[in-house]
C-alpha atoms as a PDB file:
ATOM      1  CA  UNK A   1     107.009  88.218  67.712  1.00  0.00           C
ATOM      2  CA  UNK A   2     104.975  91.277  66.243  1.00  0.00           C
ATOM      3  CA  UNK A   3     105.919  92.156  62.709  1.00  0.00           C
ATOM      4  CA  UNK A   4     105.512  95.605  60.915  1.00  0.00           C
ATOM      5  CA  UNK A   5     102.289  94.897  59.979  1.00  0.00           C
ATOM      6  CA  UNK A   6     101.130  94.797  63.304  1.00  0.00           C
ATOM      7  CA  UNK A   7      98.181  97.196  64.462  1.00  0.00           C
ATOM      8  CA  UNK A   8      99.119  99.542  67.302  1.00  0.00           C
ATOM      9  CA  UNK A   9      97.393 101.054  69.739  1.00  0.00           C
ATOM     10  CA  UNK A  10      98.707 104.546  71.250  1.00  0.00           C
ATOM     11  CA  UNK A  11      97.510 104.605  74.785  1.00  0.00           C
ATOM     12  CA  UNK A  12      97.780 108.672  76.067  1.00  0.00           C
ATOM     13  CA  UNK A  13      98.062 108.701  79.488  1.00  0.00           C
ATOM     14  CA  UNK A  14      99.076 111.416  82.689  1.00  0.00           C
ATOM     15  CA  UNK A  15      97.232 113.215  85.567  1.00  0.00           C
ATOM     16  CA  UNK A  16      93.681 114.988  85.700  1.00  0.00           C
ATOM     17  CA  UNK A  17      93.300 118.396  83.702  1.00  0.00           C
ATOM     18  CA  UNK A  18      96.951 118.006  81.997  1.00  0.00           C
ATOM     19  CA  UNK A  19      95.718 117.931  78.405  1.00  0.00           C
ATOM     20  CA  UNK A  20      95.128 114.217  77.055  1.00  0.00           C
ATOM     21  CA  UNK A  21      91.459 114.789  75.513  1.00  0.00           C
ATOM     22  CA  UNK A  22      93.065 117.806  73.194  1.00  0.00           C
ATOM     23  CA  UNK A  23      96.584 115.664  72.571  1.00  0.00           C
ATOM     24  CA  UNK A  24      94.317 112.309  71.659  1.00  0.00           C
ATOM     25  CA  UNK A  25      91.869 114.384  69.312  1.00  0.00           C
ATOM     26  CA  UNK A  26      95.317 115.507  67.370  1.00  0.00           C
ATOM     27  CA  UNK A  27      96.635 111.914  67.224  1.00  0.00           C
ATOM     28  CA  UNK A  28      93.141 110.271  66.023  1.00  0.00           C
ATOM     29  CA  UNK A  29      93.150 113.104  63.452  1.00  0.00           C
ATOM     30  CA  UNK A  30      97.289 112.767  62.210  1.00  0.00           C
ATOM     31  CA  UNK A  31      96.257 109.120  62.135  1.00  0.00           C
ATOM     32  CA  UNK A  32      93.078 108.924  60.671  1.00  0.00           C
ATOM     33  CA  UNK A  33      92.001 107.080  63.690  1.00  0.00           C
ATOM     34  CA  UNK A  34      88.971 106.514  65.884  1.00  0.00           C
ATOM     35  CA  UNK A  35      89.539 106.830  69.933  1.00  0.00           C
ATOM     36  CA  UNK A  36      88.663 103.928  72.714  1.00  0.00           C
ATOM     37  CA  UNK A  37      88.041 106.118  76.005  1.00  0.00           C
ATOM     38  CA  UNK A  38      89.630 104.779  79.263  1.00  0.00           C
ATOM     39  CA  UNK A  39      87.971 106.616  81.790  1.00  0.00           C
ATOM     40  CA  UNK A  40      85.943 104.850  84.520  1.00  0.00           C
ATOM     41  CA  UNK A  41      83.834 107.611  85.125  1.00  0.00           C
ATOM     42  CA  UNK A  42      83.053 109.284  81.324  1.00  0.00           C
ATOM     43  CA  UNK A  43      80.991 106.076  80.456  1.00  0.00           C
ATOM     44  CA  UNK A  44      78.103 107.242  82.802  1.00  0.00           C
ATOM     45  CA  UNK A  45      75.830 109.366  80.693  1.00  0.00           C
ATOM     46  CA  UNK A  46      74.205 111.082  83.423  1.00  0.00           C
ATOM     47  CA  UNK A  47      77.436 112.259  84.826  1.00  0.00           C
ATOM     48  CA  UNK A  48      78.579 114.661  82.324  1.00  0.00           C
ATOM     49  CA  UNK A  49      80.404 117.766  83.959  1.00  0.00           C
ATOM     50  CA  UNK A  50      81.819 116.372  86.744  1.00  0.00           C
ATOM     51  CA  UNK A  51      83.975 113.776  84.733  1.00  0.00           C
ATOM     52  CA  UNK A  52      85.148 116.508  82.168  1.00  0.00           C
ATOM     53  CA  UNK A  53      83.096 114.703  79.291  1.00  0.00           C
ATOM     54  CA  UNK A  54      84.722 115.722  76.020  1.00  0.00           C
ATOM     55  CA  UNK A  55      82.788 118.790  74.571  1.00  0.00           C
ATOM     56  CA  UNK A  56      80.671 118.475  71.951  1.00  0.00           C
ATOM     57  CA  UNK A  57      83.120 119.765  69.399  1.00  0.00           C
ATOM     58  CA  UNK A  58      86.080 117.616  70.650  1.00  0.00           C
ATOM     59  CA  UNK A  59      83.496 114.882  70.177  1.00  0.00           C
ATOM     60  CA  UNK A  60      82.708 115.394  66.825  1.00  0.00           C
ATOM     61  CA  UNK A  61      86.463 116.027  65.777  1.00  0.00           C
ATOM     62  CA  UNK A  62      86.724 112.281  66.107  1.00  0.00           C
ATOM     63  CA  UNK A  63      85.031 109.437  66.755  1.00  0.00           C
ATOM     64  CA  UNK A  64      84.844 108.440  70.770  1.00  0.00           C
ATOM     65  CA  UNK A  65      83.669 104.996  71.981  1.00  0.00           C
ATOM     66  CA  UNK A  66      83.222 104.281  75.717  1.00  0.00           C
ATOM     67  CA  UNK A  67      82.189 107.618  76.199  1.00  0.00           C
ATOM     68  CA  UNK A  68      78.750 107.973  78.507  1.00  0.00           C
ATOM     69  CA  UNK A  69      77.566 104.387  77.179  1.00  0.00           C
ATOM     70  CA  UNK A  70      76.269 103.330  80.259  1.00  0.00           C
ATOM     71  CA  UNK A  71      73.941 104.443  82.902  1.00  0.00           C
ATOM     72  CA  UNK A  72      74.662 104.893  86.617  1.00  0.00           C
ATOM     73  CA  UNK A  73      72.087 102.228  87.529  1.00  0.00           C
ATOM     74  CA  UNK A  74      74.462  99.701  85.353  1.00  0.00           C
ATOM     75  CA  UNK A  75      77.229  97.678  86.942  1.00  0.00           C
ATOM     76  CA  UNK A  76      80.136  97.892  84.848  1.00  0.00           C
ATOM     77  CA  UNK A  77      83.166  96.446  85.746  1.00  0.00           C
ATOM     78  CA  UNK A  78      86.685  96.748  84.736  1.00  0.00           C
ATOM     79  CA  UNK A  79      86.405  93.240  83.440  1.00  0.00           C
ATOM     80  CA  UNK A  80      83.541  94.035  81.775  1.00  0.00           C
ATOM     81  CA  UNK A  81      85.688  97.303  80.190  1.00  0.00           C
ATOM     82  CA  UNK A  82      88.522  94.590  78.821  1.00  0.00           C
ATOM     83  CA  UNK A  83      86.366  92.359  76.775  1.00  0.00           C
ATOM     84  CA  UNK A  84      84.432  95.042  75.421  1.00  0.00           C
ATOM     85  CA  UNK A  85      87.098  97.110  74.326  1.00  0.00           C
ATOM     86  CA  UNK A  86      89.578  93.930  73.321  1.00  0.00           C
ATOM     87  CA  UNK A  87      86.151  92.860  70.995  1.00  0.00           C
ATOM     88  CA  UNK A  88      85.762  96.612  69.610  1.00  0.00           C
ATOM     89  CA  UNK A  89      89.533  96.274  68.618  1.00  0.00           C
ATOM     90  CA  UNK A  90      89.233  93.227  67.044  1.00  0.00           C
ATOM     91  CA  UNK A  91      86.851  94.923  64.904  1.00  0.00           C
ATOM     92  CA  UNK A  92      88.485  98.391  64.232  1.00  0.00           C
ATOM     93  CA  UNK A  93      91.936  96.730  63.104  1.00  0.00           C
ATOM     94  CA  UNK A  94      90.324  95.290  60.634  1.00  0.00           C
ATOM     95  CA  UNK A  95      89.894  99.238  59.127  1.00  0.00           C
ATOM     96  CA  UNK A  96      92.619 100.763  61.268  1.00  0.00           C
ATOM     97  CA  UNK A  97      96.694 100.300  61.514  1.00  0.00           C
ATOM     98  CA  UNK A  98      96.738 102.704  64.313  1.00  0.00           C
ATOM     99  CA  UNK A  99      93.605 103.231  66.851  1.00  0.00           C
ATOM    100  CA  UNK A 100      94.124 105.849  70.059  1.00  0.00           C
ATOM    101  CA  UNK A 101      93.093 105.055  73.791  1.00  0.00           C
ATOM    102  CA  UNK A 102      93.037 108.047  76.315  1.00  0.00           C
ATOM    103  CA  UNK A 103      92.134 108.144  80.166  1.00  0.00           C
ATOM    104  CA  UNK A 104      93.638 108.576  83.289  1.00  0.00           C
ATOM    105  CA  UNK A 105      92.516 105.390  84.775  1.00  0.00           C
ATOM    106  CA  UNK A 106      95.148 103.504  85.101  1.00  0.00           C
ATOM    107  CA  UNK A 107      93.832 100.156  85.778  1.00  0.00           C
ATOM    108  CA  UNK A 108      91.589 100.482  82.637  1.00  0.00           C
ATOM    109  CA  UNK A 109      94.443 101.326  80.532  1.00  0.00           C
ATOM    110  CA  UNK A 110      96.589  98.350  82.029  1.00  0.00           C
ATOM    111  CA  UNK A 111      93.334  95.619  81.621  1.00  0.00           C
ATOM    112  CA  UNK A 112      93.681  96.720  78.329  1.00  0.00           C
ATOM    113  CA  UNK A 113      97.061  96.574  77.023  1.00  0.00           C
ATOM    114  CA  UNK A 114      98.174  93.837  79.604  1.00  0.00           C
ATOM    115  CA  UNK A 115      94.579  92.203  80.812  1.00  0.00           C
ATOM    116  CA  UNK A 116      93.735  91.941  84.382  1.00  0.00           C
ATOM    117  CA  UNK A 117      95.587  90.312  87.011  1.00  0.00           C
ATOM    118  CA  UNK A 118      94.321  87.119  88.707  1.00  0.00           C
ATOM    119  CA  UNK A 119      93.094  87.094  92.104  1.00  0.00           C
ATOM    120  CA  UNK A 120      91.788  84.030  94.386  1.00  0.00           C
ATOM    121  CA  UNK A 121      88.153  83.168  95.424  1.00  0.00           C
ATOM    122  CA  UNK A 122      87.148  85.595  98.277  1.00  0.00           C
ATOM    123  CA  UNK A 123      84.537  84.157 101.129  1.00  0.00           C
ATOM    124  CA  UNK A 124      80.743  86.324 100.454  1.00  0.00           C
ATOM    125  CA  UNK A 125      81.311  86.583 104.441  1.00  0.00           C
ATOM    126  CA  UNK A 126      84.766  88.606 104.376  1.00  0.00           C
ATOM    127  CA  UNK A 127      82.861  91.076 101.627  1.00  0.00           C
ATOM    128  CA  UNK A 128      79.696  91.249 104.156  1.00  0.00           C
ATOM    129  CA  UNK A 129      81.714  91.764 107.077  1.00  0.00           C
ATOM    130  CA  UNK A 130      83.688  95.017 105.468  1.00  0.00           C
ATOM    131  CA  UNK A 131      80.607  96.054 103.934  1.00  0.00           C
ATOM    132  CA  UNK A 132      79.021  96.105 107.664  1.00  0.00           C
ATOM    133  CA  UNK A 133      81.895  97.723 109.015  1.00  0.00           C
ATOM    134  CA  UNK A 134      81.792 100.692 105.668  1.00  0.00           C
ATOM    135  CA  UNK A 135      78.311 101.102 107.380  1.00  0.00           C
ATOM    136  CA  UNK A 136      78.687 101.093 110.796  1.00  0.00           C
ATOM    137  CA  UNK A 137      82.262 103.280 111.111  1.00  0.00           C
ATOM    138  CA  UNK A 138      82.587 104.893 107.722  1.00  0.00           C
ATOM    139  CA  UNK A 139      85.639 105.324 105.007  1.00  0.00           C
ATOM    140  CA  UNK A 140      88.295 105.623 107.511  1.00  0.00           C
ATOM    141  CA  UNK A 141      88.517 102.881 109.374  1.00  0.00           C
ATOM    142  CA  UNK A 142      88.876 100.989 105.829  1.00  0.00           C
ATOM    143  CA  UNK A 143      91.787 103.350 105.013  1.00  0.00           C
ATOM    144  CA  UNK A 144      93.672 102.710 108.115  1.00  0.00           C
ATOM    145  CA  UNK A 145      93.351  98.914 107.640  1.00  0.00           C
ATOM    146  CA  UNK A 146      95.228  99.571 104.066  1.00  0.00           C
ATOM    147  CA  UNK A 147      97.346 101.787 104.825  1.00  0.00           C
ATOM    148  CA  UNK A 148      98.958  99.665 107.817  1.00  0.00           C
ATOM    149  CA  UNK A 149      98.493  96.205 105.399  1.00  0.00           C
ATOM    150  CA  UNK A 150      99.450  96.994 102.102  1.00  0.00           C
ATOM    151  CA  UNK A 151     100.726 100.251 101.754  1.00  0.00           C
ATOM    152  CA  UNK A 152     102.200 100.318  98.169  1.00  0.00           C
ATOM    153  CA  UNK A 153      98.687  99.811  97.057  1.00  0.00           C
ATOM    154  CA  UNK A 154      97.567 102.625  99.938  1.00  0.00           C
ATOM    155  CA  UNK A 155      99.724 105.202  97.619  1.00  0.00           C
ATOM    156  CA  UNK A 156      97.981 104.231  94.236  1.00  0.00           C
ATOM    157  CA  UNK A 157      94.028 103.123  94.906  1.00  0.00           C
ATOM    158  CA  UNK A 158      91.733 105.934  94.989  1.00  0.00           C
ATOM    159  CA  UNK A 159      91.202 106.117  98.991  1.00  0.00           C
ATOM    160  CA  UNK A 160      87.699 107.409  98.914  1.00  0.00           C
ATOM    161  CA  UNK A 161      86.695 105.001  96.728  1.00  0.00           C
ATOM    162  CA  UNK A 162      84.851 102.229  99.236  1.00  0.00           C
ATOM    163  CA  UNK A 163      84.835  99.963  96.458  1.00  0.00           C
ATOM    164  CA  UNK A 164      88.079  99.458  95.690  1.00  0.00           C
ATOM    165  CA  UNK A 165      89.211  99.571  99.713  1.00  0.00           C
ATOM    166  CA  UNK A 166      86.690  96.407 100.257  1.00  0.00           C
ATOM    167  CA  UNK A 167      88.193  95.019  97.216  1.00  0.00           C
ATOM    168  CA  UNK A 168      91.369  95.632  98.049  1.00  0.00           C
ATOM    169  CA  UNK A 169      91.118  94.629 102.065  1.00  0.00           C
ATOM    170  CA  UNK A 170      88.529  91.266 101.211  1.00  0.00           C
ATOM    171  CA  UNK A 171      92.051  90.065  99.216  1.00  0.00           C
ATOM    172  CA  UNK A 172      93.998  90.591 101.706  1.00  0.00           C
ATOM    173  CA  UNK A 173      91.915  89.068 104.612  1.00  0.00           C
ATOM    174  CA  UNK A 174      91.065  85.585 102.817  1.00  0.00           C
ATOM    175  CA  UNK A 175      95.104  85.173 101.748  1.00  0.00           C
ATOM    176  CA  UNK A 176      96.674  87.312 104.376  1.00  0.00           C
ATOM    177  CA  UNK A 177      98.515  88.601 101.323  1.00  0.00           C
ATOM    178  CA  UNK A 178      98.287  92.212 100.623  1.00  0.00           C
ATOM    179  CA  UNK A 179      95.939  92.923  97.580  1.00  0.00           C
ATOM    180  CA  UNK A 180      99.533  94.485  95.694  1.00  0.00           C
ATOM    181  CA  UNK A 181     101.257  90.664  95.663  1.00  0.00           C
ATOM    182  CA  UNK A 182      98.771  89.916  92.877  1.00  0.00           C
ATOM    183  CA  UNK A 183      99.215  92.831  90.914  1.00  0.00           C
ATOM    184  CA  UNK A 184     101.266  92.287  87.668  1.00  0.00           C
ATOM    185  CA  UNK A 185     102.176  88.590  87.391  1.00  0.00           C
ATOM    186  CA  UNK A 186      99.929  87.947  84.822  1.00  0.00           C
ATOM    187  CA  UNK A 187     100.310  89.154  81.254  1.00  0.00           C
ATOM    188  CA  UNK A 188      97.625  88.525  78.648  1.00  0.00           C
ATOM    189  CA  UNK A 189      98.734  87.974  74.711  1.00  0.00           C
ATOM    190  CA  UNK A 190      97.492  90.826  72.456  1.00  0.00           C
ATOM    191  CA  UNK A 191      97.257  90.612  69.080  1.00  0.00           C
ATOM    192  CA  UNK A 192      98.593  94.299  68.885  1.00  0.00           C
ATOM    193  CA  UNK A 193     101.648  96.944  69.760  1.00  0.00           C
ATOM    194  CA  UNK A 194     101.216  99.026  72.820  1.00  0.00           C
ATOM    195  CA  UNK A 195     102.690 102.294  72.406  1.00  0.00           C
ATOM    196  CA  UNK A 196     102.323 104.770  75.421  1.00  0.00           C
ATOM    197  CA  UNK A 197     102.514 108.663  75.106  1.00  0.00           C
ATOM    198  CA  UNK A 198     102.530 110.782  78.478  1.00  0.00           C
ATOM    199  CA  UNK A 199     102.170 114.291  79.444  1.00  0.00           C
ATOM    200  CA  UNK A 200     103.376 115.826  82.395  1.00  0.00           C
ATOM    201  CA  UNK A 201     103.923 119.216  84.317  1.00  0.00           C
ATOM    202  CA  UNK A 202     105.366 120.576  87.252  1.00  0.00           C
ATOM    203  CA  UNK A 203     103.258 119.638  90.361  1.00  0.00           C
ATOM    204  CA  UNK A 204     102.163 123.460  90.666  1.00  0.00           C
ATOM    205  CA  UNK A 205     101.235 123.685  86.999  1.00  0.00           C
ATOM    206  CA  UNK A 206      99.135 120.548  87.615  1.00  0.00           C
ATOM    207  CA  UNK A 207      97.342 121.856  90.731  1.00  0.00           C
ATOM    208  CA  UNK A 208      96.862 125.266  89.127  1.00  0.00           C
ATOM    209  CA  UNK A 209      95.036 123.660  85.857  1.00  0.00           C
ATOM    210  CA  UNK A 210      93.152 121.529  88.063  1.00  0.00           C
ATOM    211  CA  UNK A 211      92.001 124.723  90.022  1.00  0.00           C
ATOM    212  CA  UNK A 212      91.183 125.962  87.133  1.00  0.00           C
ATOM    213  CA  UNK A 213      89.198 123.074  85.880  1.00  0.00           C
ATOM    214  CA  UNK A 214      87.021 122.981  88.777  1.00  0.00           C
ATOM    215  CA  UNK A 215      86.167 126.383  88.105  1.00  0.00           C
ATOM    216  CA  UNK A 216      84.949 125.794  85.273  1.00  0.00           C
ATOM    217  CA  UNK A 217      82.746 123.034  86.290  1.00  0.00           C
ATOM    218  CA  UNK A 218      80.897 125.058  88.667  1.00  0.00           C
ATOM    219  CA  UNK A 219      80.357 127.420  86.459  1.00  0.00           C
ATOM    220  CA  UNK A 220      78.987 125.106  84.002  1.00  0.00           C
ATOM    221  CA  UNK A 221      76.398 123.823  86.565  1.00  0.00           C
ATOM    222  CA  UNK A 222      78.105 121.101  88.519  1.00  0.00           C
ATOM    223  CA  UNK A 223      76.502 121.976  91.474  1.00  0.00           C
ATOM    224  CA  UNK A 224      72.743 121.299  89.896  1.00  0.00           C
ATOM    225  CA  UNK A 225      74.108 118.563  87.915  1.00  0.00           C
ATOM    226  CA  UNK A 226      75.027 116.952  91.603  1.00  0.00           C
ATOM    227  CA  UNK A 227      71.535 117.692  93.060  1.00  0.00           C
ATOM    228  CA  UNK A 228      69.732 115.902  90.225  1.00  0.00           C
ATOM    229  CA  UNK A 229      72.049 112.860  91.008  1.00  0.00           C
ATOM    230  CA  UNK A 230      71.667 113.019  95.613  1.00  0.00           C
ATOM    231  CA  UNK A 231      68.854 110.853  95.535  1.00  0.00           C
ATOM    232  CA  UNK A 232      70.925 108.141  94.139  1.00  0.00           C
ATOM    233  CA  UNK A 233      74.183 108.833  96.017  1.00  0.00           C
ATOM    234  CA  UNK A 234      74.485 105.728  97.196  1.00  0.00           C
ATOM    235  CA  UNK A 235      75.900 104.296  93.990  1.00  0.00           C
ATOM    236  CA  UNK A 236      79.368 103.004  93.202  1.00  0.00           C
ATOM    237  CA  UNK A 237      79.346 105.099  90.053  1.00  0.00           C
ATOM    238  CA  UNK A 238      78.777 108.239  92.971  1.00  0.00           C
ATOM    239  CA  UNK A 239      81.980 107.534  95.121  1.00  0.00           C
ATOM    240  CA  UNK A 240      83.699 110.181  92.694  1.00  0.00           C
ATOM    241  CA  UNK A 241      85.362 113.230  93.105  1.00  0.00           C
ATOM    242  CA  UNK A 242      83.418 116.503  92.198  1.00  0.00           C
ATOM    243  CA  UNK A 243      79.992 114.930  93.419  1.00  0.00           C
ATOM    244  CA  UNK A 244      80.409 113.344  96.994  1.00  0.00           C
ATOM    245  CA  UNK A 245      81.750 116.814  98.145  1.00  0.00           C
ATOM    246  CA  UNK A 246      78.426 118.508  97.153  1.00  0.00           C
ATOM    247  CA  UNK A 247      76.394 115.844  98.688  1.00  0.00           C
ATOM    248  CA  UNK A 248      77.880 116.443 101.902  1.00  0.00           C
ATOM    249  CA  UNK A 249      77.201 120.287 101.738  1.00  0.00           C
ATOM    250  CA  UNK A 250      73.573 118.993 100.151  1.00  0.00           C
ATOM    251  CA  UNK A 251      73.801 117.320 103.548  1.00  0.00           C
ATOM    252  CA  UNK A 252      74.502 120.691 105.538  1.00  0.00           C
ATOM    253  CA  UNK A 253      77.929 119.045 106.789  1.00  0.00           C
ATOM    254  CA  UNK A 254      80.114 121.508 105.068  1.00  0.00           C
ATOM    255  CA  UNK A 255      79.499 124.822 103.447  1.00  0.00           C
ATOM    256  CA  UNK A 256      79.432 125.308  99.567  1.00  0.00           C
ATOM    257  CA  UNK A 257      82.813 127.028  99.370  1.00  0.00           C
ATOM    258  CA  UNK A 258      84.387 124.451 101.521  1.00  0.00           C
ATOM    259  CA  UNK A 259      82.643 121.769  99.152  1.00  0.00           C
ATOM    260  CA  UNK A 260      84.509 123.866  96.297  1.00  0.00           C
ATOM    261  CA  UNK A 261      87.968 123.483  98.141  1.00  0.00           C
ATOM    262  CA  UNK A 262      87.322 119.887  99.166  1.00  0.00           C
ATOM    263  CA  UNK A 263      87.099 119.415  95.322  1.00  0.00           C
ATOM    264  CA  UNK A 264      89.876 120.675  94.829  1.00  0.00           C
ATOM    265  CA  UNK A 265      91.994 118.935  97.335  1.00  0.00           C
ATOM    266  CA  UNK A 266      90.517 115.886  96.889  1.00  0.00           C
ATOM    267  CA  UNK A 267      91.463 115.866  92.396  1.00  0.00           C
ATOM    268  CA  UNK A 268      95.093 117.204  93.553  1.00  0.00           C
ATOM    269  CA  UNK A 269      95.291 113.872  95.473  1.00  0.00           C
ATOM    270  CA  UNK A 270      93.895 111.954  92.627  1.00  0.00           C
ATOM    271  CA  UNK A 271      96.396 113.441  90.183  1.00  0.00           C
ATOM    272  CA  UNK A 272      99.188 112.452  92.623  1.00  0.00           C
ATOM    273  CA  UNK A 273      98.023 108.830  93.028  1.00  0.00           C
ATOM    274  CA  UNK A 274      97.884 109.290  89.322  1.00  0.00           C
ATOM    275  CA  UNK A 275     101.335 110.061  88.813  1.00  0.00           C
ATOM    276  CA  UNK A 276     102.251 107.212  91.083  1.00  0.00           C
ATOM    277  CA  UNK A 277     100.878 104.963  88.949  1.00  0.00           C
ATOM    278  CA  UNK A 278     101.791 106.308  85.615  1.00  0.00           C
ATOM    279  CA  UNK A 279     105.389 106.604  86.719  1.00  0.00           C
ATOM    280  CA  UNK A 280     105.696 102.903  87.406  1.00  0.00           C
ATOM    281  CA  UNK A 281     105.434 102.236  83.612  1.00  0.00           C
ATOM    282  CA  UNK A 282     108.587 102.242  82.103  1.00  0.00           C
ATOM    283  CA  UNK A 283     107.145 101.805  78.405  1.00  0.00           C
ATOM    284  CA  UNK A 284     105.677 105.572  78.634  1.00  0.00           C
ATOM    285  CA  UNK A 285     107.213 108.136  76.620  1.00  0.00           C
ATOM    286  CA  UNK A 286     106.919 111.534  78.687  1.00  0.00           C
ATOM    287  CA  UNK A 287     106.726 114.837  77.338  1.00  0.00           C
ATOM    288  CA  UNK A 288     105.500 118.094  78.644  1.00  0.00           C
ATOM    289  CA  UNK A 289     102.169 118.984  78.563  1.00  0.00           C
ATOM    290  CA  UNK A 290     102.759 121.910  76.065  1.00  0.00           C
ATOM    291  CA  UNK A 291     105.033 120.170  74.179  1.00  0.00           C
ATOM    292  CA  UNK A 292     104.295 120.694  70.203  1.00  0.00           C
ATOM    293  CA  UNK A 293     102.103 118.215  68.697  1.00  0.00           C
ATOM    294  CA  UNK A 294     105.052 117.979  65.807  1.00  0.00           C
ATOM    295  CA  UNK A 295     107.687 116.960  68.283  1.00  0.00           C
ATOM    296  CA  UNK A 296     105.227 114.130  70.021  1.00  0.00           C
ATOM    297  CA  UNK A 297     103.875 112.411  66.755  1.00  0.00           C
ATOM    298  CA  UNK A 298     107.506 112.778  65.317  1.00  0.00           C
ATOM    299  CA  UNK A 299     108.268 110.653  68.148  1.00  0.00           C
ATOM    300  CA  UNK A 300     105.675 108.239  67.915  1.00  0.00           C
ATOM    301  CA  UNK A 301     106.490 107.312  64.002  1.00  0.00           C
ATOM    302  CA  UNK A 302     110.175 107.494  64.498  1.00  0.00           C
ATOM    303  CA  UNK A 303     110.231 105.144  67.577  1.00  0.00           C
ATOM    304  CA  UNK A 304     107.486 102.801  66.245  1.00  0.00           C
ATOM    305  CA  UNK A 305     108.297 102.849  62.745  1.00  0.00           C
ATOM    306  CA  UNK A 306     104.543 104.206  62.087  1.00  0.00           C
END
């Protein structure tokens, strides 16, 4: 049973582009707080405008950790995400009552607050055979396969992610359980309160932010930002949104302002799988996202006695 004097951790959450970087700043600074990133692509330091990277002002506002800490030639792991952050909090509490985590990435927010699921042994063979088959007939045929076996999980994973389809398909092929049968049966002790804040829009505000963000991004220099990464596209940290659309007009397959739209498209989608996650959370406090700061940390203390 967690007392009053236990340390809490306010994990902002909700779609792509909606606001949580500015919302988390105000929180950390209310607080007197530091904030614990959660976004599997900001930790890659060479990938800096395409994952919306805090700016350097927002960065200096308050102090970030897990925030382009690692190198694309690194594997880093979700796992590897829990027991770094779970140590860093260990350490921060000591100094901290209240510490703020902020990302969109679901699963990195959940290994977190909850810790990661169990799964069974998987044969190397069943991981070589789907990697063979990535090769031979490409992303879809790996999509289909989901879709058709496990189709709750279909609606949440990031689809053009190959990664997380062979994950998710390997599971499923050595049990003949679908990979979403696993999900949420375990529940890991923490020695602190989760408290979850979200923001939310209507769908055509979030589309038209997102449009907007994009944008942006090219104007910033995506587009050379991408070029200096092609000859290394082949990495997991790659299979992202923003970059595998330019390689593929790098590649002559599509034109730049189709590249453009394909980014587009392909972030509305992620926002949506987003949601789907997000909304399966019951703990998570909603608001909109231009609600005022006074009425969400007025919230926050007067539900959590903070």
């Amino acid at each position: 049973m967690q007392d009053a004097d236990t340390p809490v951790l306010i994990c902002v959450v909700g779609p792509t582009a909606i606001g949580k970087t500015s919302l988390s700043i105000k929180l950390a600074t209310a607080f007197g707080t530091e904030i614990i990133a959660a976004d599997s692509r900001q930790f890659y330091k060479e990938m800096e405008i395409g994952t919306a990277v805090p700016s350097r002002t927002e960065l200096e506002a308050a102090t970030h950790h897990f925030v382009q800490h690692k190198s694309i030639f690194e594997s880093y792991s979700v796992g590897d995400f829990e027991r770094d952050v779970i140590e860093l909090l260990d350490n921060l509490f000591q100094k901290h009552q209240v510490l703020v985590m902020v990302g969109g990435s679901g699963l990195y927010v959940d290994a977190v607050a909850k810790g990661l699921d169990t799964f069974p042994a998987v044969p190397p063979v069943i991981r070589e055979q789907l990697n063979t088959e990535l090769e031979h007939h490409g992303v879809t045929v790996l999509q289909q396969e989901l879709r058709k076996v496990d189709p709750d999980y279909y609606q949440k994973v990031d689809i053009h992610n190959p990664h997380r389809l062979i994950r998710a398909l390997e599971i499923y092929r050595a049990t003949g359980h679908p990979y979403s049968s696993f999900l949420n049966k375990n529940s890991s002790k923490r020695n602190f309160k989760t408290v979850y804040v979200g923001l939310t829009a209507p769908r055509e505000i979030i589309y038209d932010r997102i449009n907007t963000r994009v944008d942006q991004m090219i104007a910033d220099g995506l587009e050379d930002e991408a070029h200096t990464l092609y000859p290394h596209r082949h990495l997991n940290a790659l299979q992202t949104v923003g970059y595998k659309e330019l390689f593929s007009y790098f590649d002559g397959e599509i034109s730049r302002e189709q590249a453009i739209s394909e980014i587009k498209k392909n972030t509305r989608r992620f926002a949506k799988r987003q949601g789907t996650w997000f909304r399966k959370n019951e703990a998570i406090t909603w608001f909109d996202y231009d609600a005022e700061f006074s009425e969400v940390i007025s919230e926050i203390k007067a539900k959590n006695a903070l």
